[in-house]
N, C-alpha and C. Protein backbone atom coordinates (compact mmCIF):
# COMPACT_ATOMS: atom_id res chain seq x y z
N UNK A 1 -96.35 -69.60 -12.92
CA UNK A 1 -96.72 -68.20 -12.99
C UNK A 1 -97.93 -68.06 -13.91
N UNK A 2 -99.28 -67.49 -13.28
CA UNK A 2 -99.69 -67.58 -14.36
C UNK A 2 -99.64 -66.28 -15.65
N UNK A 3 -100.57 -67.02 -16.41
CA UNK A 3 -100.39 -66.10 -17.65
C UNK A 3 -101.24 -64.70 -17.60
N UNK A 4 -100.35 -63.58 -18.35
CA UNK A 4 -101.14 -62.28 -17.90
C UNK A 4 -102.17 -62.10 -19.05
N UNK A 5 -103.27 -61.70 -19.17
CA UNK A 5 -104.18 -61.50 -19.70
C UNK A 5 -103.93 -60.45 -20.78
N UNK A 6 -104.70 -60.49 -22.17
CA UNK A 6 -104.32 -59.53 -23.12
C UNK A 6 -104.24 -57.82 -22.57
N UNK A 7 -105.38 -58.11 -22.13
CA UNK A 7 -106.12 -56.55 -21.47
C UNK A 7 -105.09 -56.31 -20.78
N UNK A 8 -104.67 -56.78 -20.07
CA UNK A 8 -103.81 -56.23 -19.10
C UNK A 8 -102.37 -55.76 -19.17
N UNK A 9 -102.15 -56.82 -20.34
CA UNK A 9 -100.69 -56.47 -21.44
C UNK A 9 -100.77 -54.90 -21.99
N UNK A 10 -102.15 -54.57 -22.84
CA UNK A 10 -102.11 -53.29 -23.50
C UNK A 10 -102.74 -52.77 -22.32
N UNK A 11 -103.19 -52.65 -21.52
CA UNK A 11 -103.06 -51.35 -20.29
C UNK A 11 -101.77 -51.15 -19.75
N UNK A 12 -100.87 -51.93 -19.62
CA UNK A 12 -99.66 -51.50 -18.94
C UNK A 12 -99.03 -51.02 -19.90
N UNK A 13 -99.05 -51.39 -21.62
CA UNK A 13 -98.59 -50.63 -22.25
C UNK A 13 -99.10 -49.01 -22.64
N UNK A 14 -100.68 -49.04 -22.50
CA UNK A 14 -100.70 -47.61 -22.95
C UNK A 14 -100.35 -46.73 -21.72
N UNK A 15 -100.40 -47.31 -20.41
CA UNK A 15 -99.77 -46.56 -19.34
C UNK A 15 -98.56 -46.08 -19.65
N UNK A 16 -97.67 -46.82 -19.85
CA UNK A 16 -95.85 -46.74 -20.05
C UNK A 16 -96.09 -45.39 -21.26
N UNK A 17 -96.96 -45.58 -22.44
CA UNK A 17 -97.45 -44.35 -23.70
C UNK A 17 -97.59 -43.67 -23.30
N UNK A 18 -98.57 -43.46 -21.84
CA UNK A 18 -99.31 -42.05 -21.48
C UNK A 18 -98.38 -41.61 -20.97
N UNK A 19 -96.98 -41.87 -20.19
CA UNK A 19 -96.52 -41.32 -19.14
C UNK A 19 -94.92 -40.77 -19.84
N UNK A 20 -94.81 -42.17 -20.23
CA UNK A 20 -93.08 -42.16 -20.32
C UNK A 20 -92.25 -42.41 -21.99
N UNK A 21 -93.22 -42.22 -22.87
CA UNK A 21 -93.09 -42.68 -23.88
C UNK A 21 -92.26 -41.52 -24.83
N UNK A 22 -92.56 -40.63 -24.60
CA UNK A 22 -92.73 -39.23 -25.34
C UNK A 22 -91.18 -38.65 -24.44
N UNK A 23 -90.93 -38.83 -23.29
CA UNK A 23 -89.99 -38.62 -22.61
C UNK A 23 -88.54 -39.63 -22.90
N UNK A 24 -89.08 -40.98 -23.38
CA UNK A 24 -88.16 -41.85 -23.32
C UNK A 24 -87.55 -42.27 -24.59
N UNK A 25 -88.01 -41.18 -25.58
CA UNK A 25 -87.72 -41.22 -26.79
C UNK A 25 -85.92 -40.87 -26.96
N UNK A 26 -85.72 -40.26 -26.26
CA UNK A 26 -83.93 -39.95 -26.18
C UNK A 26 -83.30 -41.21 -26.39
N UNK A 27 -83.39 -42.50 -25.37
CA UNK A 27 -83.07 -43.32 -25.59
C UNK A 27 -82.88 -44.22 -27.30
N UNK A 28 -84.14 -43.51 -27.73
CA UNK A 28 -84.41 -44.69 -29.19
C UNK A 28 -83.64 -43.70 -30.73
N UNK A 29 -83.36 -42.29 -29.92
CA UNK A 29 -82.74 -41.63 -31.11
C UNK A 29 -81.49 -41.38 -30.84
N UNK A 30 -80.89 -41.45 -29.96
CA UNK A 30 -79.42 -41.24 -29.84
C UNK A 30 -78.98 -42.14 -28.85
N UNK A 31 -77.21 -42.33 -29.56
CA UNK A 31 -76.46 -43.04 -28.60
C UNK A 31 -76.12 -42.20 -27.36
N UNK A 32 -75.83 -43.16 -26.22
CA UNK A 32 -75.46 -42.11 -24.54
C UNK A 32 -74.52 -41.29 -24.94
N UNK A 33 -73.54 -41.49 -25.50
CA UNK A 33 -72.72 -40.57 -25.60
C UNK A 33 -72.20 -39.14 -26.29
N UNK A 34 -73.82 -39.60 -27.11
CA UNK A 34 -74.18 -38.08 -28.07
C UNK A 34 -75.29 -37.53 -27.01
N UNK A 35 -75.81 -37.74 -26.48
CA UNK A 35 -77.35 -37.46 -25.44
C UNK A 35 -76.42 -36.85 -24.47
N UNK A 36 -75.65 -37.44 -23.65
CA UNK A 36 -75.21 -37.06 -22.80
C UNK A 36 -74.37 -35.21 -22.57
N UNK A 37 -72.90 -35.97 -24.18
CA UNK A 37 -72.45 -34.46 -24.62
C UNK A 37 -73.31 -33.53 -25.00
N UNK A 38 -74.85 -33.41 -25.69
CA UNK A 38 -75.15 -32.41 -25.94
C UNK A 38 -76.08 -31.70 -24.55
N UNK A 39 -76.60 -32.23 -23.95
CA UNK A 39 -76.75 -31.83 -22.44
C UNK A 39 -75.98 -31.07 -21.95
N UNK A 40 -74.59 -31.80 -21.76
CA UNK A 40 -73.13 -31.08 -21.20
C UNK A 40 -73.27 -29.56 -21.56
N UNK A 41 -73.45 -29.57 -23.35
CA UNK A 41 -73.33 -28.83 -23.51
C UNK A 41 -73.90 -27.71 -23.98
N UNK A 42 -75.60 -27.67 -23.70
CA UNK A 42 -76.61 -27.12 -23.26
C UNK A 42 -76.53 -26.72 -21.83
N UNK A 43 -75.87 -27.54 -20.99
CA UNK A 43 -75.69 -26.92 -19.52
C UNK A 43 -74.70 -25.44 -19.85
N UNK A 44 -73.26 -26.00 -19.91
CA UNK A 44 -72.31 -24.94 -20.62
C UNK A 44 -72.72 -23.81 -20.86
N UNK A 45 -73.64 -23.80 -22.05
CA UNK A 45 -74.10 -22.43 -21.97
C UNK A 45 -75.05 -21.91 -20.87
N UNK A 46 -75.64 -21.96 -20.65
CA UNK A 46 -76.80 -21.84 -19.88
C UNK A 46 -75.71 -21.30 -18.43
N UNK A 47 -74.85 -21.70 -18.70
CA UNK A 47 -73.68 -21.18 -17.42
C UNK A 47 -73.23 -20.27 -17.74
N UNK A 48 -72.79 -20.54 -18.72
CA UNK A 48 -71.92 -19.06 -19.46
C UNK A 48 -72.72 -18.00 -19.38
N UNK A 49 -73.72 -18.48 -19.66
CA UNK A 49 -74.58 -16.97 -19.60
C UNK A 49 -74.94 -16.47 -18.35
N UNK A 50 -75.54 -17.19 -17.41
CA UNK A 50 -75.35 -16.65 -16.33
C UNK A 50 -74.25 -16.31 -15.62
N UNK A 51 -73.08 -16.83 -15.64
CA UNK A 51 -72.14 -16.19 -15.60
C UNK A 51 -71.96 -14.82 -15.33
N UNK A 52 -72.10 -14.81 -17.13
CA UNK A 52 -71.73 -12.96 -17.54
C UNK A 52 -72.62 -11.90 -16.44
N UNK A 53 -73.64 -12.75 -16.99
CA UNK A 53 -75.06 -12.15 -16.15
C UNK A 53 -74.52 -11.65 -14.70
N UNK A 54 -73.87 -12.80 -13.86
CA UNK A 54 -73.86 -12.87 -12.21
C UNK A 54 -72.29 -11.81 -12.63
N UNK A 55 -71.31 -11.93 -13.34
CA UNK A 55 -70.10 -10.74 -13.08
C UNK A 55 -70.34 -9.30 -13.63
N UNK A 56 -71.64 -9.40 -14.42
CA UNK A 56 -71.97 -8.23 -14.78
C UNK A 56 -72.18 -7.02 -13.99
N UNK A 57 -73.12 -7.69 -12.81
CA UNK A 57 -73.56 -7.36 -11.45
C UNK A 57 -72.74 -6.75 -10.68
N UNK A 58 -71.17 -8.08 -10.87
CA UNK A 58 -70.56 -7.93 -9.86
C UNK A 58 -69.57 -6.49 -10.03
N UNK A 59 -69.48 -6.45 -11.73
CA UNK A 59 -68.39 -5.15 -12.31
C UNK A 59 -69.04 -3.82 -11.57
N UNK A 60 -70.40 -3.80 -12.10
CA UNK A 60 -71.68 -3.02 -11.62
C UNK A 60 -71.62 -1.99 -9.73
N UNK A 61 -71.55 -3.57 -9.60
CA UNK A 61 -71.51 -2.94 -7.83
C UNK A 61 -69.68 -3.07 -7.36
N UNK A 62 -68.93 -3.08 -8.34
CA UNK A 62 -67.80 -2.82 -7.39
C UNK A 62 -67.45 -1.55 -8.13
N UNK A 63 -67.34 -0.98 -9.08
CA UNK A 63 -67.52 0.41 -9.60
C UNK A 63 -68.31 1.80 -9.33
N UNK A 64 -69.63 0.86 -9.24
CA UNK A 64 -70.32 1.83 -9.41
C UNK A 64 -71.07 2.35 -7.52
N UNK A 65 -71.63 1.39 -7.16
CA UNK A 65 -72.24 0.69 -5.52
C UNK A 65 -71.02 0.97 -4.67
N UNK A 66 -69.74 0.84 -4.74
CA UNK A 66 -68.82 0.74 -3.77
C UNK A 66 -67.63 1.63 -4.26
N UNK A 67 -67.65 2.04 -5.39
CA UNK A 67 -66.97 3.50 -5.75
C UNK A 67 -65.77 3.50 -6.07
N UNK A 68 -65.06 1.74 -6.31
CA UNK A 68 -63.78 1.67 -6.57
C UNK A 68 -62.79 2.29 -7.22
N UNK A 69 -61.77 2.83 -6.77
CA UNK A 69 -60.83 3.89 -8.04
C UNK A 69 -60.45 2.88 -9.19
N UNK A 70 -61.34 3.34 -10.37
CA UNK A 70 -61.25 2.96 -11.55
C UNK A 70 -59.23 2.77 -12.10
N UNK A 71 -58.77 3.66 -11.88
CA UNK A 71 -57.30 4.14 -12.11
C UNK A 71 -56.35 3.29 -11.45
N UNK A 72 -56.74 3.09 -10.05
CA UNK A 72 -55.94 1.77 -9.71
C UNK A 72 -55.98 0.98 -9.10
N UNK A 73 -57.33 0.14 -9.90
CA UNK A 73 -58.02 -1.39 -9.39
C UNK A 73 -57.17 -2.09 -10.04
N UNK A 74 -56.96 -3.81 -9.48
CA UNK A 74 -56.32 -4.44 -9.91
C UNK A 74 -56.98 -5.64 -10.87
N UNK A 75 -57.25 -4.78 -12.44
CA UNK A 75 -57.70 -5.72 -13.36
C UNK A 75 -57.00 -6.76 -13.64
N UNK A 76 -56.10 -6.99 -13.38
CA UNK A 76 -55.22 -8.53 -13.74
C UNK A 76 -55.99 -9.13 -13.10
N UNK A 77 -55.84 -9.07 -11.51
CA UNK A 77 -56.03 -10.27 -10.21
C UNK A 77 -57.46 -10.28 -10.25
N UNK A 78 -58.66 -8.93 -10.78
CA UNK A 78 -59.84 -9.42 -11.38
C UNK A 78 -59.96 -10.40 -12.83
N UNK A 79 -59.36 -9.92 -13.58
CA UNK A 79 -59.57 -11.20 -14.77
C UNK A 79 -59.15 -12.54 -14.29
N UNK A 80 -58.22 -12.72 -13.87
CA UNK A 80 -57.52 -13.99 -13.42
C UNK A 80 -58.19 -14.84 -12.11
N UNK A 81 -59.21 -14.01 -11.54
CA UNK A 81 -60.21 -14.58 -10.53
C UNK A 81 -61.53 -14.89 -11.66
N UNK A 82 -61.98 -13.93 -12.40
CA UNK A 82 -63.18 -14.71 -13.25
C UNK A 82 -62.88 -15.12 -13.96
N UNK A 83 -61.61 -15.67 -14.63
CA UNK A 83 -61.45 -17.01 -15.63
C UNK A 83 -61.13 -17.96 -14.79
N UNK A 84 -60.38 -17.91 -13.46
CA UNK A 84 -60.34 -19.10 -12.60
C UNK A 84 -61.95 -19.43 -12.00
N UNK A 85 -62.65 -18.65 -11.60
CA UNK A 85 -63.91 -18.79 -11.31
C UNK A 85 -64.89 -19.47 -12.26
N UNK A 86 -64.71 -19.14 -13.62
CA UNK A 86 -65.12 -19.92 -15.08
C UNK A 86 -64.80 -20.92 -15.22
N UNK A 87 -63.84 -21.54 -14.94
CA UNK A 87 -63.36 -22.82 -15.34
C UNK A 87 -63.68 -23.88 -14.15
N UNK A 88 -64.12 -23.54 -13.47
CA UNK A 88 -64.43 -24.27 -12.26
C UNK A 88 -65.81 -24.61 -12.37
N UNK A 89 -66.49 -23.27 -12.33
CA UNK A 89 -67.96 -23.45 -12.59
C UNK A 89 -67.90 -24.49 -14.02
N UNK A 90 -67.74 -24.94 -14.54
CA UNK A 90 -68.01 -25.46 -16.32
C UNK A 90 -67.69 -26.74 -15.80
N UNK A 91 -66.49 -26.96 -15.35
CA UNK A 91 -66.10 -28.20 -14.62
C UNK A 91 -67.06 -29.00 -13.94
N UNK A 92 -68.15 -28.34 -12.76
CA UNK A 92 -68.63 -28.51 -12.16
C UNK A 92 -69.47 -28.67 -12.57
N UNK A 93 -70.54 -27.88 -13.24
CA UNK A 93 -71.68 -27.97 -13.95
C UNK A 93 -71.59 -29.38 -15.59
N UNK A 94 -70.66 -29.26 -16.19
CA UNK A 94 -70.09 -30.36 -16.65
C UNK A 94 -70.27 -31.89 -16.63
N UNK A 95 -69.92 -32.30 -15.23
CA UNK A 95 -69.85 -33.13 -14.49
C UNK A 95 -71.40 -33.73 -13.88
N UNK A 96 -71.74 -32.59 -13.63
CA UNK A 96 -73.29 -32.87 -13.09
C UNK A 96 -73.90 -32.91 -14.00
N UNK A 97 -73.68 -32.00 -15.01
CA UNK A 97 -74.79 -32.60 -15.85
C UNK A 97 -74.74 -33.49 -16.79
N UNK A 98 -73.69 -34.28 -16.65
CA UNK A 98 -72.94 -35.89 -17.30
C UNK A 98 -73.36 -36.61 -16.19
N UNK A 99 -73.37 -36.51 -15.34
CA UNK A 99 -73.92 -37.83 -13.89
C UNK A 99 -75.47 -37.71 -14.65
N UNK A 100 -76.10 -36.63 -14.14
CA UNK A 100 -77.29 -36.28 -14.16
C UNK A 100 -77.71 -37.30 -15.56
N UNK A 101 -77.55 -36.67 -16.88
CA UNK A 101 -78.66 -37.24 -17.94
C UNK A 101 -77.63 -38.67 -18.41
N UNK A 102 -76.51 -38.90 -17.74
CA UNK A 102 -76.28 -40.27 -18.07
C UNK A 102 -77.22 -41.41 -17.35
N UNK A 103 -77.74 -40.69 -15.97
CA UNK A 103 -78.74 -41.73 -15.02
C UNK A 103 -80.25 -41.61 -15.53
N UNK A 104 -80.20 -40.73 -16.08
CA UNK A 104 -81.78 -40.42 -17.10
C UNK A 104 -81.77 -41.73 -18.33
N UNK A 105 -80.47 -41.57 -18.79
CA UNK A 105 -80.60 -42.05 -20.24
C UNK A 105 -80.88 -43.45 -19.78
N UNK A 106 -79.92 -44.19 -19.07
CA UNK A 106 -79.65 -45.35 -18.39
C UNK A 106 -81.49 -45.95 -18.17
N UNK A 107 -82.11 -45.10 -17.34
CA UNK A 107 -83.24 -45.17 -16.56
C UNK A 107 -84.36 -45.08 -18.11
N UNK A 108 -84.36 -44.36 -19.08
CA UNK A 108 -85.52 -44.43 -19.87
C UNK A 108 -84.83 -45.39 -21.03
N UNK A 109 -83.83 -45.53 -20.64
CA UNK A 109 -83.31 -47.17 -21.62
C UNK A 109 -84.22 -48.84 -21.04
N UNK A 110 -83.65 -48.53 -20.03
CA UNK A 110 -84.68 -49.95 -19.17
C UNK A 110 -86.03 -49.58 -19.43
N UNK A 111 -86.57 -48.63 -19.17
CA UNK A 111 -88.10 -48.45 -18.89
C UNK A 111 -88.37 -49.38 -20.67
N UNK A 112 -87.57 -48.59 -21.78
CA UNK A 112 -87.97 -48.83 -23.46
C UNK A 112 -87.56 -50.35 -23.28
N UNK A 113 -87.03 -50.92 -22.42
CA UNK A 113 -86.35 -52.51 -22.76
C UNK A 113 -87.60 -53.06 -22.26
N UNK A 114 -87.77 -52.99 -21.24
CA UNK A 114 -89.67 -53.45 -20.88
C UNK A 114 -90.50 -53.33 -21.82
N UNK A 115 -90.59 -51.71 -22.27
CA UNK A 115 -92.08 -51.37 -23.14
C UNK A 115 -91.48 -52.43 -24.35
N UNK A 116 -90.90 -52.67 -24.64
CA UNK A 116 -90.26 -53.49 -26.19
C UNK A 116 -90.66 -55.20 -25.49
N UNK A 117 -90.13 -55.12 -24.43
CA UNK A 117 -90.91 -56.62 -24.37
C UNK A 117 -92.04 -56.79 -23.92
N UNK A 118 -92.95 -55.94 -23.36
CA UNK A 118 -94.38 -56.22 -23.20
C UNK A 118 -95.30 -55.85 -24.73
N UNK A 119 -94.07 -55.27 -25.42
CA UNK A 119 -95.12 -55.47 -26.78
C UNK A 119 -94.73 -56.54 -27.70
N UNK A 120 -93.68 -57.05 -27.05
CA UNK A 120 -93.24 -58.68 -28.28
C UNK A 120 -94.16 -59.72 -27.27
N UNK A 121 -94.68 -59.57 -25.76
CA UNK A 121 -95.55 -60.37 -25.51
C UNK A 121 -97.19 -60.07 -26.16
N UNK A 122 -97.42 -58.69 -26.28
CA UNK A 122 -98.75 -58.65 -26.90
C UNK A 122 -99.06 -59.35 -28.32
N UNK A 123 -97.52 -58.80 -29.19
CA UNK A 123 -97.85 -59.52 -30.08
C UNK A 123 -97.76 -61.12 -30.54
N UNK A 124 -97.06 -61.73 -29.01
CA UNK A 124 -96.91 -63.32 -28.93
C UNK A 124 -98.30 -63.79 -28.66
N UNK A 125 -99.24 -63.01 -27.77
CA UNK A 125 -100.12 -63.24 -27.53
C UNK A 125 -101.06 -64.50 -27.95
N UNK A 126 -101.21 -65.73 -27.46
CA UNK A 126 -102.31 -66.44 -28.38
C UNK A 126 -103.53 -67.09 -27.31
């Protein structure tokens, strides 16, 4: 095989700098399993809130849009549909977004295992 040339060592490295370096920093400051949970749970909210947001709507137009008798709607079998509806969504979103930035982390872990050895070859360099 032959040998790769200096130049060509630090161009592929400042490429990997320009592109992926700044992105792939997750990898070099946290373990997966702190990266991952706080994602989770940056998703979480970001649900929750829309959530409220999307039943806010929904209180909105079944009161107000469709004129429901306030006096004898059935708030149980409504609460008990949007906390079953809540717990599903969180579940779901949860999950994906644990697949999701566990295949990120995984993916800018390898990319840093390369950039780390094309710079122990630059600096083997002779």
């Amino acid at each position: 095989m032959p040998k790769t040339s200096y130049i060509a060592l630090m161009a592929k490295a400042a490429a990997y700098e320009e592109e992926y370096l700044k992105r792939d920093s997750i990898a070099r400051r946290y373990y997966k399993q702190d990266y991952v949970g706080v994602q989770q749970l940056k998703a979480r909210v970001w649900a929750t809130i829309f959530y409220i947001i999307y039943w806010a709507y929904k209180v909105v137009d079944i009161f107000y849009i469709q004129q429901a008798n306030l006096l004898h709607y059935n708030y149980t079998g409504l609460i008990i549909r949007v906390l079953a509806e809540y717990a599903v969504v969180l579940i779901a979103v949860s999950v994906i977004a644990g697949l999701v930035h566990s295949v990120r982390y995984d993916r800018a872990k390898k990319r840093l295992d390369v950039y780390y050895d094309l710079l122990d070859q630059i600096d083997n360099f002779v």
